[in-house]
PDB file of N, CA and C in Angstrom:
ATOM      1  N   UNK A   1       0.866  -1.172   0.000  1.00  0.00           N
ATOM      2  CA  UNK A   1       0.000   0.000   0.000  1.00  0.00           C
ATOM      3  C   UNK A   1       0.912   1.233   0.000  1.00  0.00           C
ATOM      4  N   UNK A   2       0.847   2.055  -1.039  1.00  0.00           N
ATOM      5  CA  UNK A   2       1.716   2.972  -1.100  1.00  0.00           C
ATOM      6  C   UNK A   2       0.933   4.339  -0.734  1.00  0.00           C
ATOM      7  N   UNK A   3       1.717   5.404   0.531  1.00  0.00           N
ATOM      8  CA  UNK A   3       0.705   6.428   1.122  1.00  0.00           C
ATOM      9  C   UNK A   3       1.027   7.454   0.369  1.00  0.00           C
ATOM     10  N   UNK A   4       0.657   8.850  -0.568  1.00  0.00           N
ATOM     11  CA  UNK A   4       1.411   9.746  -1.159  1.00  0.00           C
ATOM     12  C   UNK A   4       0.569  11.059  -0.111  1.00  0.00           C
ATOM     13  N   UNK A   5       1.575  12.037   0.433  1.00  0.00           N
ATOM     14  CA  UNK A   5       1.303  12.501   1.183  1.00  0.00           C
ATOM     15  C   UNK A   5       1.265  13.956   0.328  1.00  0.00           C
ATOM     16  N   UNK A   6       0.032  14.998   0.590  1.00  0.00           N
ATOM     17  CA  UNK A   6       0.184  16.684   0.116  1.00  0.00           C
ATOM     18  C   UNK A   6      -0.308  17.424   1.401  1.00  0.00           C
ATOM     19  N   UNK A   7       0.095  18.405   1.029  1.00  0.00           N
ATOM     20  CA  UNK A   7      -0.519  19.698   2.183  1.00  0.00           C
ATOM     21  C   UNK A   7      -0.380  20.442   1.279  1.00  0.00           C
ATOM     22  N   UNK A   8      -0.909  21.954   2.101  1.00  0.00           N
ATOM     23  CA  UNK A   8      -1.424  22.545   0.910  1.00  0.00           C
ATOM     24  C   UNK A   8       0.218  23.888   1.564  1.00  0.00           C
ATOM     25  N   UNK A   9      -0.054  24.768   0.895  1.00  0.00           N
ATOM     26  CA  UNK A   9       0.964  25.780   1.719  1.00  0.00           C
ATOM     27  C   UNK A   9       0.768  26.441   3.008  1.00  0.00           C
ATOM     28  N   UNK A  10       0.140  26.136   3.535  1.00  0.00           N
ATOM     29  CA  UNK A  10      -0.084  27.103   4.920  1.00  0.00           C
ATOM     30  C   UNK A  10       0.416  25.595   6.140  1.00  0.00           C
ATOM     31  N   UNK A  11       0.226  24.674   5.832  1.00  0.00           N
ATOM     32  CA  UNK A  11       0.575  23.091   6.381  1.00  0.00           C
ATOM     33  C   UNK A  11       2.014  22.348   6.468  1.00  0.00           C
ATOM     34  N   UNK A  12       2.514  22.739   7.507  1.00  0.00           N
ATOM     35  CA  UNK A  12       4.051  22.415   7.572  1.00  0.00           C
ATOM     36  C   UNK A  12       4.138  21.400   7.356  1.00  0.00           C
ATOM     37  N   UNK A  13       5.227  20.853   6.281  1.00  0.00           N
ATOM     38  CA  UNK A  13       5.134  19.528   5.478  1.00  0.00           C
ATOM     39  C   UNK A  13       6.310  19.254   5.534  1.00  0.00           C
ATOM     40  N   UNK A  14       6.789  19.484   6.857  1.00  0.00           N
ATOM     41  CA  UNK A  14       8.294  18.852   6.887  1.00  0.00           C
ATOM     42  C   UNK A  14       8.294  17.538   7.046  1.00  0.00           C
ATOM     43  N   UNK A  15       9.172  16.596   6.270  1.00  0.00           N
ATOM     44  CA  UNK A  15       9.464  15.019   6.214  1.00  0.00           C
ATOM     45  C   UNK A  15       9.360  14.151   7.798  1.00  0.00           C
ATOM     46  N   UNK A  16       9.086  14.745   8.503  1.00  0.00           N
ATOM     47  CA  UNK A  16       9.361  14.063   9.753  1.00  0.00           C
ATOM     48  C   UNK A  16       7.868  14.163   9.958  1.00  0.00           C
ATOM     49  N   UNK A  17       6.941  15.231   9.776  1.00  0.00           N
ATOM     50  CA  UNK A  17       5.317  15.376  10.237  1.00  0.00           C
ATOM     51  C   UNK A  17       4.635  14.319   8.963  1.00  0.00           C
ATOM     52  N   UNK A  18       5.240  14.696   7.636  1.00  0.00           N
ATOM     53  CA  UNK A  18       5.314  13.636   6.681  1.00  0.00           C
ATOM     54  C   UNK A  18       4.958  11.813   7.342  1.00  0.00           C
ATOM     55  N   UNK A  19       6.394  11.397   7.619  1.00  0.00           N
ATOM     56  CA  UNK A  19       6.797  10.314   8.301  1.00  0.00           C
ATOM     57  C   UNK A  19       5.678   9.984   9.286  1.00  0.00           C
ATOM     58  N   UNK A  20       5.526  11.356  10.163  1.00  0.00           N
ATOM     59  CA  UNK A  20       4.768  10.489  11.493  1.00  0.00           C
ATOM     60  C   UNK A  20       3.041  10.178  10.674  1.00  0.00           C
ATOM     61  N   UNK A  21       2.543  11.358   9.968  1.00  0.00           N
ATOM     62  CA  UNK A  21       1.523  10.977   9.479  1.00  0.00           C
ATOM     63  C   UNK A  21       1.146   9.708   8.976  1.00  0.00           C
ATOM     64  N   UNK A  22       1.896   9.354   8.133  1.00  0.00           N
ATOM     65  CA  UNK A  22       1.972   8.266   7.214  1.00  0.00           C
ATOM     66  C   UNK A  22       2.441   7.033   7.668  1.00  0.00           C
ATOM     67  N   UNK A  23       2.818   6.968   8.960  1.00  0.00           N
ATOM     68  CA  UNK A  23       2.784   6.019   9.754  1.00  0.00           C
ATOM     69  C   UNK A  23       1.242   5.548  10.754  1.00  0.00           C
ATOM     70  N   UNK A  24       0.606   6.570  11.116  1.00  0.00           N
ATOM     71  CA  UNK A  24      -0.405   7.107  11.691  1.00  0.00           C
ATOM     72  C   UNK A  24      -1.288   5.877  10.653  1.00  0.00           C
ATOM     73  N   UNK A  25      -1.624   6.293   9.541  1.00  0.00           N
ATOM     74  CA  UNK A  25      -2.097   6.043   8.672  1.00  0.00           C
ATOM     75  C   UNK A  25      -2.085   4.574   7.922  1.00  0.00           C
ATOM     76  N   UNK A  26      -0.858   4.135   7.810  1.00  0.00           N
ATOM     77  CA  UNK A  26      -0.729   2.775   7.733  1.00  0.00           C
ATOM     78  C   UNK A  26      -0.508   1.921   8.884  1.00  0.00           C
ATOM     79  N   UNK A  27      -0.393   2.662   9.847  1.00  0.00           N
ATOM     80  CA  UNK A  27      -0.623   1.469  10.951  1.00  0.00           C
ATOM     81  C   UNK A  27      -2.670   1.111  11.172  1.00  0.00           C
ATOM     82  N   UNK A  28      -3.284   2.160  10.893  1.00  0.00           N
ATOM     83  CA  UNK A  28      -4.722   2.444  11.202  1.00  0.00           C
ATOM     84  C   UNK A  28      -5.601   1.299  10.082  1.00  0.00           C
ATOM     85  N   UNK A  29      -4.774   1.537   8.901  1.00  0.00           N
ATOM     86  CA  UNK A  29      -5.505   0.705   7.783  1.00  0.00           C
ATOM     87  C   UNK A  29      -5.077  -0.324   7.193  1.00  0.00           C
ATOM     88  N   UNK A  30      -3.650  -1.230   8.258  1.00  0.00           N
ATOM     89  CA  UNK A  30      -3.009  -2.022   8.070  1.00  0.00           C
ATOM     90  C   UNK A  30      -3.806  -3.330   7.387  1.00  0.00           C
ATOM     91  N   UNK A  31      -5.052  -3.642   8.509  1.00  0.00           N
ATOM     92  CA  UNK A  31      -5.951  -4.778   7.689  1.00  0.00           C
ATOM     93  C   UNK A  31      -6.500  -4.781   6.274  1.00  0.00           C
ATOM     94  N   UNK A  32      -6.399  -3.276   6.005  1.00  0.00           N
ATOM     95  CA  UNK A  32      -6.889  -3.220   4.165  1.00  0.00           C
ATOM     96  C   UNK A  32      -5.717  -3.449   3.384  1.00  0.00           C
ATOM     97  N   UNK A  33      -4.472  -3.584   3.737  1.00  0.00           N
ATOM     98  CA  UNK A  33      -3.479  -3.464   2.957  1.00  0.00           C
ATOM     99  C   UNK A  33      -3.375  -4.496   1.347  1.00  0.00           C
ATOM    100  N   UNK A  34      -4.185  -5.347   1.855  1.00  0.00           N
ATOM    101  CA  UNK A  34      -4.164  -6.243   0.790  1.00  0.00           C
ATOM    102  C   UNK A  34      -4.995  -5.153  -0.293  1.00  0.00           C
ATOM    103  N   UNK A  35      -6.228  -4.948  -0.376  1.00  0.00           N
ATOM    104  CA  UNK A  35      -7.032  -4.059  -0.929  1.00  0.00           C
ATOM    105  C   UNK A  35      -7.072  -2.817  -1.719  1.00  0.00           C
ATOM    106  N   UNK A  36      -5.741  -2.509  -1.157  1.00  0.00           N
ATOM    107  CA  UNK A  36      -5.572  -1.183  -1.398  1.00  0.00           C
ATOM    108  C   UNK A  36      -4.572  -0.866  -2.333  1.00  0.00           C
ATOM    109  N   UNK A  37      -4.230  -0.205  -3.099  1.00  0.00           N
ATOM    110  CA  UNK A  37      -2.803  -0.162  -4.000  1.00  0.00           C
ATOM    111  C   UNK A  37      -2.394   1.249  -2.973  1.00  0.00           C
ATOM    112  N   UNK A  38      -3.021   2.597  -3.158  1.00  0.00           N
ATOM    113  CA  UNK A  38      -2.355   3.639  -2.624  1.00  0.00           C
ATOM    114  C   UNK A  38      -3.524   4.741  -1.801  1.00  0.00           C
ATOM    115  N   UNK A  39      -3.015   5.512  -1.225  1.00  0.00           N
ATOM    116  CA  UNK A  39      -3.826   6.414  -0.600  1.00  0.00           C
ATOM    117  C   UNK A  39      -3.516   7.599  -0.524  1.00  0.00           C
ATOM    118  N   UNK A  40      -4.017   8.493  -0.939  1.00  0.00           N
ATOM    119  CA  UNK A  40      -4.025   9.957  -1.083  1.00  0.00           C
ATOM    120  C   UNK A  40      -3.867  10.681   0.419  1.00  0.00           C
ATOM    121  N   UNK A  41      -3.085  10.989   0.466  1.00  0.00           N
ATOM    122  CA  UNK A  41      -3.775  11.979   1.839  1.00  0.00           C
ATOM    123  C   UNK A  41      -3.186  13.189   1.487  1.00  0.00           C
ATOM    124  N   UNK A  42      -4.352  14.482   1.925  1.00  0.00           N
ATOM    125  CA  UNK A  42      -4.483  16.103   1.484  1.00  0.00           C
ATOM    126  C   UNK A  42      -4.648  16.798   2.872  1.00  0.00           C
ATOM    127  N   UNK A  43      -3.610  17.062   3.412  1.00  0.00           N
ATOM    128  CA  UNK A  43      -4.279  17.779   4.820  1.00  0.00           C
ATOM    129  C   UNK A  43      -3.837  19.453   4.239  1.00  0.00           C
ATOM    130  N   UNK A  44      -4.877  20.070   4.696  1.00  0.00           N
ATOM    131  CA  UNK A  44      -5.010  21.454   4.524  1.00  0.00           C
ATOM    132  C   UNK A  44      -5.680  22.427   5.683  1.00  0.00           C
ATOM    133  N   UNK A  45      -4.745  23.438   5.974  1.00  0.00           N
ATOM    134  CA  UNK A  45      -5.795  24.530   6.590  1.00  0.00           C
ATOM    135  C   UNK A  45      -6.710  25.383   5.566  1.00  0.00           C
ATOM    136  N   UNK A  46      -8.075  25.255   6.619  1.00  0.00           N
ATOM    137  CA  UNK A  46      -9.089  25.864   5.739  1.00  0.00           C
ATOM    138  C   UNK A  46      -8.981  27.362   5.210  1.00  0.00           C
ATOM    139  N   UNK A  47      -8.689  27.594   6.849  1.00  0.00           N
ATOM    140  CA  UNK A  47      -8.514  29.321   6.913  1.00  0.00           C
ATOM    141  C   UNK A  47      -7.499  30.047   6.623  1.00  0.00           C
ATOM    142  N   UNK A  48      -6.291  29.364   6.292  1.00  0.00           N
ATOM    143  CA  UNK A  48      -4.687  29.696   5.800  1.00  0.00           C
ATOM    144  C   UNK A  48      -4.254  30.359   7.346  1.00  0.00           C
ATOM    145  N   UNK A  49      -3.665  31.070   7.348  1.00  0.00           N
ATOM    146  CA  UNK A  49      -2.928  31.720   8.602  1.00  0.00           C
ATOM    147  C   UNK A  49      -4.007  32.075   9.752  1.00  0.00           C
ATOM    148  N   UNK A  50      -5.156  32.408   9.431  1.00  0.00           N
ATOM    149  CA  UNK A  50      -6.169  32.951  10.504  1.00  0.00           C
ATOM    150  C   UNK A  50      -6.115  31.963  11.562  1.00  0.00           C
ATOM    151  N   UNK A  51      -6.536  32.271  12.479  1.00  0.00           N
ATOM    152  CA  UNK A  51      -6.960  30.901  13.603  1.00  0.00           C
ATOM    153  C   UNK A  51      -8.629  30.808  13.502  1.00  0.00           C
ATOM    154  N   UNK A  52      -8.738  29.467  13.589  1.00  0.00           N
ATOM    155  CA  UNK A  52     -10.272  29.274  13.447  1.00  0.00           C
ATOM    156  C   UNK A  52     -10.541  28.007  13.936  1.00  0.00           C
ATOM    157  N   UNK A  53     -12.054  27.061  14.815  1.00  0.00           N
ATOM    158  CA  UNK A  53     -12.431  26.363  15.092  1.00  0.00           C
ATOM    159  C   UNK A  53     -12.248  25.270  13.975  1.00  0.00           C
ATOM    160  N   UNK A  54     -12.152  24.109  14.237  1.00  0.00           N
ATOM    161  CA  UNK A  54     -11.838  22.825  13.324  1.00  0.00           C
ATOM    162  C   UNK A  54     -11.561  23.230  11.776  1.00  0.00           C
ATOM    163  N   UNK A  55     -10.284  24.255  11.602  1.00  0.00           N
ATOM    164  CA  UNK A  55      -9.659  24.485  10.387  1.00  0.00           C
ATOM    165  C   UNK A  55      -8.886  23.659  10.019  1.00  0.00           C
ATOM    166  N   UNK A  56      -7.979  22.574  10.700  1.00  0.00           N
ATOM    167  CA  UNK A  56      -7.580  21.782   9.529  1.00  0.00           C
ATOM    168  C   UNK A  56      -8.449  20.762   8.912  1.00  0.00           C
ATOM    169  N   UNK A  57      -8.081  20.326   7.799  1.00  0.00           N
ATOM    170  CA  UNK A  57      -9.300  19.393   7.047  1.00  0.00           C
ATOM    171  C   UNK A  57      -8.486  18.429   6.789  1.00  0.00           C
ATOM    172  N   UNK A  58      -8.346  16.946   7.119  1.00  0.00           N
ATOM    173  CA  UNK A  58      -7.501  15.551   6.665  1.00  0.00           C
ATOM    174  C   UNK A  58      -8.692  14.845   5.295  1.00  0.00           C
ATOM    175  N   UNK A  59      -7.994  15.055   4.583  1.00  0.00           N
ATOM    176  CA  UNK A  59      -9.097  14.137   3.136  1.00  0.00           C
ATOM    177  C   UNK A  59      -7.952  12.609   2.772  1.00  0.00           C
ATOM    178  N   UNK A  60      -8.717  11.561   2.761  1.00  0.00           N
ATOM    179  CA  UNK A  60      -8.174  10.937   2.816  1.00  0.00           C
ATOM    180  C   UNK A  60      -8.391  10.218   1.603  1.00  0.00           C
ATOM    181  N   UNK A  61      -8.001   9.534   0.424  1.00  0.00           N
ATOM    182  CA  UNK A  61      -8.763   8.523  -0.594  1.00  0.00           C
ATOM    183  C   UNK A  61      -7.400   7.601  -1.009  1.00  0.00           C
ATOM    184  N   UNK A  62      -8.560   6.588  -0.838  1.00  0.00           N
ATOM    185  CA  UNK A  62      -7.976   4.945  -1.104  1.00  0.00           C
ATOM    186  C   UNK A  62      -8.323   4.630  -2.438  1.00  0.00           C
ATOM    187  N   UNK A  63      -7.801   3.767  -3.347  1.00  0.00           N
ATOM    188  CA  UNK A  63      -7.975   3.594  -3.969  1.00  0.00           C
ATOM    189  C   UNK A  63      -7.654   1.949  -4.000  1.00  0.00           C
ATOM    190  N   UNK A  64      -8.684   1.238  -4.535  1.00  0.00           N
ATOM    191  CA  UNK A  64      -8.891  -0.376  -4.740  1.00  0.00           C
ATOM    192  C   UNK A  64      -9.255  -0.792  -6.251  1.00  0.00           C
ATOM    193  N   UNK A  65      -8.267  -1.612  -6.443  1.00  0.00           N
ATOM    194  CA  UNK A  65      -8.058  -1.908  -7.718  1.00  0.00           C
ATOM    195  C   UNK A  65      -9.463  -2.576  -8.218  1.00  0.00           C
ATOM    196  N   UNK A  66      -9.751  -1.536  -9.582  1.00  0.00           N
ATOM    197  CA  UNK A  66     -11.020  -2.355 -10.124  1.00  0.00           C
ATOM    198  C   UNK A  66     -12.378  -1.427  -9.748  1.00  0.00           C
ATOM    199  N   UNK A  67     -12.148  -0.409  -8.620  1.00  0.00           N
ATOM    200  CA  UNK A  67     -13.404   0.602  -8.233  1.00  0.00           C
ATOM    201  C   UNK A  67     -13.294   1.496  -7.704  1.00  0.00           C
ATOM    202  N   UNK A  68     -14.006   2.526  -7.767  1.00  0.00           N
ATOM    203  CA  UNK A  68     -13.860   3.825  -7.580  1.00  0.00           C
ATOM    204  C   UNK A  68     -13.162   3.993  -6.257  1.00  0.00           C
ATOM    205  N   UNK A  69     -12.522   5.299  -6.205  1.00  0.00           N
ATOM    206  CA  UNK A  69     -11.664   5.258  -5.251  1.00  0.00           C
ATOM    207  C   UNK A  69     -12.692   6.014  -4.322  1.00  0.00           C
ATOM    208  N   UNK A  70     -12.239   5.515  -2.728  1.00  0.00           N
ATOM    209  CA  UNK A  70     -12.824   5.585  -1.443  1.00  0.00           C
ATOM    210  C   UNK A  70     -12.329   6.949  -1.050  1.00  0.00           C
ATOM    211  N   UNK A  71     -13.265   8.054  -0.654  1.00  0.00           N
ATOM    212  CA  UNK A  71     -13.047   9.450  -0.060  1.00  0.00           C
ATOM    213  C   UNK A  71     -13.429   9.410   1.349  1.00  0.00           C
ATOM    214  N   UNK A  72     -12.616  10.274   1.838  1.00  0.00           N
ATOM    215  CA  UNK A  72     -13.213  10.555   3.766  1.00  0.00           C
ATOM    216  C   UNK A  72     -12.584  11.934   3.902  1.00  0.00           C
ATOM    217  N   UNK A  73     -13.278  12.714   4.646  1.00  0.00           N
ATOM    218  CA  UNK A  73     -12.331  13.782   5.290  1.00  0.00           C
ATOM    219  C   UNK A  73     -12.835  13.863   6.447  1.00  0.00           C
ATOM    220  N   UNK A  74     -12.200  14.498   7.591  1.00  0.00           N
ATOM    221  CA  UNK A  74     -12.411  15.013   8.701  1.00  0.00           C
ATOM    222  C   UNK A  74     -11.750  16.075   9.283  1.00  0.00           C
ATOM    223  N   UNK A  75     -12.669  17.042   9.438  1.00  0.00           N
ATOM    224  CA  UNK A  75     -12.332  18.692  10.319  1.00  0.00           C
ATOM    225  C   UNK A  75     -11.844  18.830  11.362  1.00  0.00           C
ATOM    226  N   UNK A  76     -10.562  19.428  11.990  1.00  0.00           N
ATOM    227  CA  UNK A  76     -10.146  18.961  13.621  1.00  0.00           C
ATOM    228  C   UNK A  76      -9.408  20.540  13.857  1.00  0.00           C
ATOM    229  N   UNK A  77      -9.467  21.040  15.332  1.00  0.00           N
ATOM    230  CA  UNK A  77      -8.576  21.593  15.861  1.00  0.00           C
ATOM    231  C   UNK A  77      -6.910  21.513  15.353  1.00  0.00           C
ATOM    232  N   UNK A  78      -6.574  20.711  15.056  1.00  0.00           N
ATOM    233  CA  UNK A  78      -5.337  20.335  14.976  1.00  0.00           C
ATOM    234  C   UNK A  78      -4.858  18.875  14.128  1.00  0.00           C
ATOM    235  N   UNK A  79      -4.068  18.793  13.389  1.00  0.00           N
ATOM    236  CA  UNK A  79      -3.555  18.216  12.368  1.00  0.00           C
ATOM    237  C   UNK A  79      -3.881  16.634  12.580  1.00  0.00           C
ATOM    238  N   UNK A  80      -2.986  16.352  13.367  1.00  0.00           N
ATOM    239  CA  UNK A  80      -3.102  15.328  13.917  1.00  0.00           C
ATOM    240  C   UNK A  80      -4.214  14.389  14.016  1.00  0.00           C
ATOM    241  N   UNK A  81      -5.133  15.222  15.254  1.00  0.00           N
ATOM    242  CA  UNK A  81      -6.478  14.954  15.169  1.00  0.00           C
ATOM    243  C   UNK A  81      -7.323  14.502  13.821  1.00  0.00           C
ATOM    244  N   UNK A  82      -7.435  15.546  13.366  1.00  0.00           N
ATOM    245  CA  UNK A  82      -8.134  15.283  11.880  1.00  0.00           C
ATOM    246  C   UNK A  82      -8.181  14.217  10.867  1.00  0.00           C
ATOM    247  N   UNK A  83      -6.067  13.963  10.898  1.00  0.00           N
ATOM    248  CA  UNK A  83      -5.972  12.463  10.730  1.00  0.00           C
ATOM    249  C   UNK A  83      -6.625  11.357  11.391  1.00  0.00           C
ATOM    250  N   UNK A  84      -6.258  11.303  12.566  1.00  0.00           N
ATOM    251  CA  UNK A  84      -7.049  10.562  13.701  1.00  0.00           C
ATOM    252  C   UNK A  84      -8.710  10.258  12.948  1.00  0.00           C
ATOM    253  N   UNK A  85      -9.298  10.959  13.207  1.00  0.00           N
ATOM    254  CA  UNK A  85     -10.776  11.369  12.546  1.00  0.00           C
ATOM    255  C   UNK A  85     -11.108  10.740  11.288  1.00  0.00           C
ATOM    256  N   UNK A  86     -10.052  10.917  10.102  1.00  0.00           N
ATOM    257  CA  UNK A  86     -10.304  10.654   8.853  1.00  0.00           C
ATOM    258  C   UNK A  86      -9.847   9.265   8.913  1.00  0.00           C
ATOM    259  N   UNK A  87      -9.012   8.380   9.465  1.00  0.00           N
ATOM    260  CA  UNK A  87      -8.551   7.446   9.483  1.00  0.00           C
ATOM    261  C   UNK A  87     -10.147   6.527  10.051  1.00  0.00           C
ATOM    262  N   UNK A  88     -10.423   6.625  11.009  1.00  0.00           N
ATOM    263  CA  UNK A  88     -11.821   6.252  11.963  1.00  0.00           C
ATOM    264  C   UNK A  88     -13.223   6.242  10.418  1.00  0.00           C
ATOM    265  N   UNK A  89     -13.066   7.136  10.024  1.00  0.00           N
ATOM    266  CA  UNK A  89     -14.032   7.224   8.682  1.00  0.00           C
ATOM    267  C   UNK A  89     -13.847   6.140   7.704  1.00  0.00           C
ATOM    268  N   UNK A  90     -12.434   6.461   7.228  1.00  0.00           N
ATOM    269  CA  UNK A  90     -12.307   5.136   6.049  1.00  0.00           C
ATOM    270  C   UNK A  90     -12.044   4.359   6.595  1.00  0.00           C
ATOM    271  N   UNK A  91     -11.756   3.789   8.019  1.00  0.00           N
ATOM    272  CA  UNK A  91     -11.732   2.059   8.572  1.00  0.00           C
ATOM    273  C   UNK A  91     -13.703   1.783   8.025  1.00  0.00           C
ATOM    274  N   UNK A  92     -14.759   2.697   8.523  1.00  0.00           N
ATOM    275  CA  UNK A  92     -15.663   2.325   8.675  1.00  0.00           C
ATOM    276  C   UNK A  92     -16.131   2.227   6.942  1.00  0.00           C
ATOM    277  N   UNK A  93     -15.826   3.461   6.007  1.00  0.00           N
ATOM    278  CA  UNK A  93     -16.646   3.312   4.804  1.00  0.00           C
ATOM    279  C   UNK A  93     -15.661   1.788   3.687  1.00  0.00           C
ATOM    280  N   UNK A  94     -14.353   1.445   4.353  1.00  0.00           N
ATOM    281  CA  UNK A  94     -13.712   0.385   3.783  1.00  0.00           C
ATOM    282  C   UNK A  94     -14.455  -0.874   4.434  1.00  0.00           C
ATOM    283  N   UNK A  95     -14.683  -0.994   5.635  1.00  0.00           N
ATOM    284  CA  UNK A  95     -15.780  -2.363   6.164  1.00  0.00           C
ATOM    285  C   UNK A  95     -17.107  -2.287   5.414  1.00  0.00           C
ATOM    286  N   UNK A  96     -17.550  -1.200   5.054  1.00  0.00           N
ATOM    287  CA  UNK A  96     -18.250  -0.933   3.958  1.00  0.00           C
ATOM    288  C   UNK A  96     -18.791  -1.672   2.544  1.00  0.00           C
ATOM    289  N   UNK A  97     -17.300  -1.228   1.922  1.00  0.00           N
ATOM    290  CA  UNK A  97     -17.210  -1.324   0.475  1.00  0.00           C
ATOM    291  C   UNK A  97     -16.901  -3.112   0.650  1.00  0.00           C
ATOM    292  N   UNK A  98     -16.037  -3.328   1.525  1.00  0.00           N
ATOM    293  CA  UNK A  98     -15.288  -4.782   1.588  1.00  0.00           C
ATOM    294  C   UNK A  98     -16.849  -5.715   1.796  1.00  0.00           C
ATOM    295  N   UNK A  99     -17.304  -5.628   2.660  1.00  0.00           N
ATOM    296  CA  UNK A  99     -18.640  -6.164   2.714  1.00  0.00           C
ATOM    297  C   UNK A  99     -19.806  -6.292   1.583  1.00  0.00           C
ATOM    298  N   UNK A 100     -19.799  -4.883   0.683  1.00  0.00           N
ATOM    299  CA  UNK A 100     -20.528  -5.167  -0.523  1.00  0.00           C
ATOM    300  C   UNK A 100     -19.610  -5.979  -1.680  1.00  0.00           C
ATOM    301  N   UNK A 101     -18.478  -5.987  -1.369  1.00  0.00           N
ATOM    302  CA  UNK A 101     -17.726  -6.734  -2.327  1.00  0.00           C
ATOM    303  C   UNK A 101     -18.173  -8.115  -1.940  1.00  0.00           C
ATOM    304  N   UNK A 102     -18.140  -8.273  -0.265  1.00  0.00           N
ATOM    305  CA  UNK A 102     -18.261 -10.288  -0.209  1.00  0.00           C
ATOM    306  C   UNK A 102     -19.484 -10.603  -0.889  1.00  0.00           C
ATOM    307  N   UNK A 103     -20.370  -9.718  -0.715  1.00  0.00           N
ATOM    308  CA  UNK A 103     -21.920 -10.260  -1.218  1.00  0.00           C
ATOM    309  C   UNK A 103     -21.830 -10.743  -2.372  1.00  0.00           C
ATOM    310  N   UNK A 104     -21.122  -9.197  -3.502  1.00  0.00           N
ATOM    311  CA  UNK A 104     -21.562  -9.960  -4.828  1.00  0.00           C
ATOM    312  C   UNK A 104     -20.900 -10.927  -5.392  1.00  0.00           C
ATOM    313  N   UNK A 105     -19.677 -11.640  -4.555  1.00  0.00           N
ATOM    314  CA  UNK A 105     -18.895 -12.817  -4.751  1.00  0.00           C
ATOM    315  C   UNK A 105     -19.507 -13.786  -3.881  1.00  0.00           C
ATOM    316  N   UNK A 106     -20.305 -14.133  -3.825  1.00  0.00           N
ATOM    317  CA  UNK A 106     -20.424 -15.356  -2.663  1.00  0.00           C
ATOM    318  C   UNK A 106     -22.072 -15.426  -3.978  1.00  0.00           C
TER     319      UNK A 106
END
């Protein structure tokens, strides 16, 4: 499962917040790994420099070979969090998709 990581410019994207994210992230969705080829992740502040209530935004999309690729985001105080948040989303909309997949194979 390969993670490709963006931020936008206002989102300190130094290799080490990089690293921890993307660890964050594949440790969270380790059980899809088979499933998955790669995953997008876009963390952005909404408000750019302003301070504001749940301005960062974590968007997360998976992509599974053969169907449309899986979107999540989640709004947080703080970076981290948001990941946290968006990770909790696509565990649930991937038990999801994985489940409509067993049906129409069985």
């Amino acid at each position: 499962m390969k993670i490709q990581y963006n931020t936008d410019k206002t989102v300190n994207g130094e290799k080490r917040n990089e690293t921890h994210f993307t660890s964050l992230i594949n440790d969270g969705l380790k059980r899809f790994e088979s499933l998955i080829t790669r995953i997008e992740v876009y963390l952005s502040d909404e408000n750019g420099k302003k301070e504001g209530l749940n301005d960062m935004k974590c968007t997360l999309e998976a992509r599974i070979e053969g169907r449309q690729p899986v979107v999540v985001s989640c709004q947080a105080d703080k970076p981290e969090l948001a990941v946290y948040g968006a990770i909790d989303k696509m565990k649930n909309s991937l038990d999801t998709v994985i489940g409509r997949m067993q049906r129409t194979h069985v």
